[in-house]
Every structure is written in structure tokens, then in C-alpha cells.
Protein backbone atom coordinates (compact mmCIF):
# COMPACT_ATOMS: atom_id res chain seq x y z
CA UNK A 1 -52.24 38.98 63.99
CA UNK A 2 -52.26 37.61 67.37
CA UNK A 3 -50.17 39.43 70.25
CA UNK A 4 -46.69 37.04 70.28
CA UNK A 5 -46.76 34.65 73.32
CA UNK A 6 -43.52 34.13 75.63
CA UNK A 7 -42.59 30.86 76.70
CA UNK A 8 -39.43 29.18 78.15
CA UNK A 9 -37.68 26.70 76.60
CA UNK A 10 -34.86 24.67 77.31
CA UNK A 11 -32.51 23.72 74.26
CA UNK A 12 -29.01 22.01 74.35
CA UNK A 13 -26.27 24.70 74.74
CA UNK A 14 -24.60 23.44 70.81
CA UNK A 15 -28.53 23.47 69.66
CA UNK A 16 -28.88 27.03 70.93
CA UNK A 17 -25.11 28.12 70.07
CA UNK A 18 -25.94 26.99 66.35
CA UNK A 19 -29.38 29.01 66.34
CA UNK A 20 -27.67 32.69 67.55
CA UNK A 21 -24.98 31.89 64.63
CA UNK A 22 -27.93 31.28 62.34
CA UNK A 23 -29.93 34.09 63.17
CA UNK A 24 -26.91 36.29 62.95
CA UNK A 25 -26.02 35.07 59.50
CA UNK A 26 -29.77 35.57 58.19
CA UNK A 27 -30.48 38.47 59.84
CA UNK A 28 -32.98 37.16 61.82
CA UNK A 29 -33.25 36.33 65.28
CA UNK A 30 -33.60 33.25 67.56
CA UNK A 31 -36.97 32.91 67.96
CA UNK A 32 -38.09 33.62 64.07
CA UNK A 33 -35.85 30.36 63.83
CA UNK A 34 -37.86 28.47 66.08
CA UNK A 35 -41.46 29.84 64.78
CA UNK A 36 -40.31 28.35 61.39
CA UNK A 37 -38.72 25.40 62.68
CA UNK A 38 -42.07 24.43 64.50
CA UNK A 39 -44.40 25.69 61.64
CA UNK A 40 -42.59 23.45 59.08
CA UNK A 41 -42.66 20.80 61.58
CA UNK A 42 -46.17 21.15 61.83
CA UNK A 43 -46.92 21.86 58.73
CA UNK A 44 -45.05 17.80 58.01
CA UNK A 45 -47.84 16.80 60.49
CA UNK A 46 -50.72 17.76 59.06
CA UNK A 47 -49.54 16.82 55.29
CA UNK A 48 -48.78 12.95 56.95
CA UNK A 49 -52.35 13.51 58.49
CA UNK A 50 -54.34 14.52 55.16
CA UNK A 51 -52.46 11.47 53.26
CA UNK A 52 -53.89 9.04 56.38
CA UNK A 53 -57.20 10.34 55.46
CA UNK A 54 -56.51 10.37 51.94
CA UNK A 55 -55.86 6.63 51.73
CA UNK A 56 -57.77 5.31 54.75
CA UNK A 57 -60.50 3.99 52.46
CA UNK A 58 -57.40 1.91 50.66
CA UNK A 59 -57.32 -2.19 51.30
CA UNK A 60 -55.04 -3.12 53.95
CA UNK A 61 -52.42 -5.38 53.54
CA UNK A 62 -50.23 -7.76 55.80
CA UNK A 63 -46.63 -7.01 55.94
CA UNK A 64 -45.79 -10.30 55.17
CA UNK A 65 -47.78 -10.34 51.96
CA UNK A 66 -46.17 -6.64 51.00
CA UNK A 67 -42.63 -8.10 51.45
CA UNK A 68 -43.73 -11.04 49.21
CA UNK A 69 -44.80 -8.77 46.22
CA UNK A 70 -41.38 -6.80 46.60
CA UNK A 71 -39.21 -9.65 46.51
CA UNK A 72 -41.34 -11.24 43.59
CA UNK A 73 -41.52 -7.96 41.30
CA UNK A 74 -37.13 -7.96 42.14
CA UNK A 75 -37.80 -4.74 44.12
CA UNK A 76 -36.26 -6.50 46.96
């Protein structure tokens, strides 16, 4: 594994209040917290990305129309 990299960052003081009471509770430490935080986040990312190429070869359709169907089919 890659040597850790140190950056600054700037959080809210309730944000960063919340984190040191959540590392101390898990055992863990503030910036394990963060690494997950921003993995997960990423990780969100790139699952919206590989449905966008999943479905990009799907027919479009106009909002207007989509509303239509929903209100038809009593979904709306």
C-alpha cells in the first residue's frame, strides 16, 4: 500500500466535534472516518456512473410523456 498522504482540511467545528466523538466511540480515529466517508462516497459515484453506462443505450423519454404514464397507470 501506498505511503498515506497529508492534507489540510477545513470542516465545521460541530462536523469535526461529532467525528473525535465518533472515532473515540469506535476506536478509531479521525481520519479513518474520513477515508471511509470519502471511499463510500466514491464508491456511490462510480455505482451512479456504471448504471449511466448501463442504460445509456435505453430510449429516451420526455418528462412530460413520463409524468403522463404515471398518472395514467394511478402511480401518480
Amino acid at each position: 500500500m501506498a505511503e498515506p498522504q497529508r492534507t489540510t482540511v477545513y470542516l465545521d467545528p460541530e462536523l469535526h466535534r461529532a467525528l473525535r466523538l465518533k472515532a473515540a466511540e469506535t476506536d478509531s480515529n479521525v481520519s479513518a472516518l474520513v477515508n471511509q466517508a470519502v471511499r463510500a462516497a466514491l464508491a456511490d459515484d462510480l455505482e451512479d456512473l456504471q448504471a449511466l453506462e448501463d442504460r445509456k443505450a435505453e430510449p429516451s423519454r420526455r418528462f412530460e410523456e413520463f409524468l403522463r404514464d404515471l398518472r395514467d397507470d394511478g402511480l401518480l
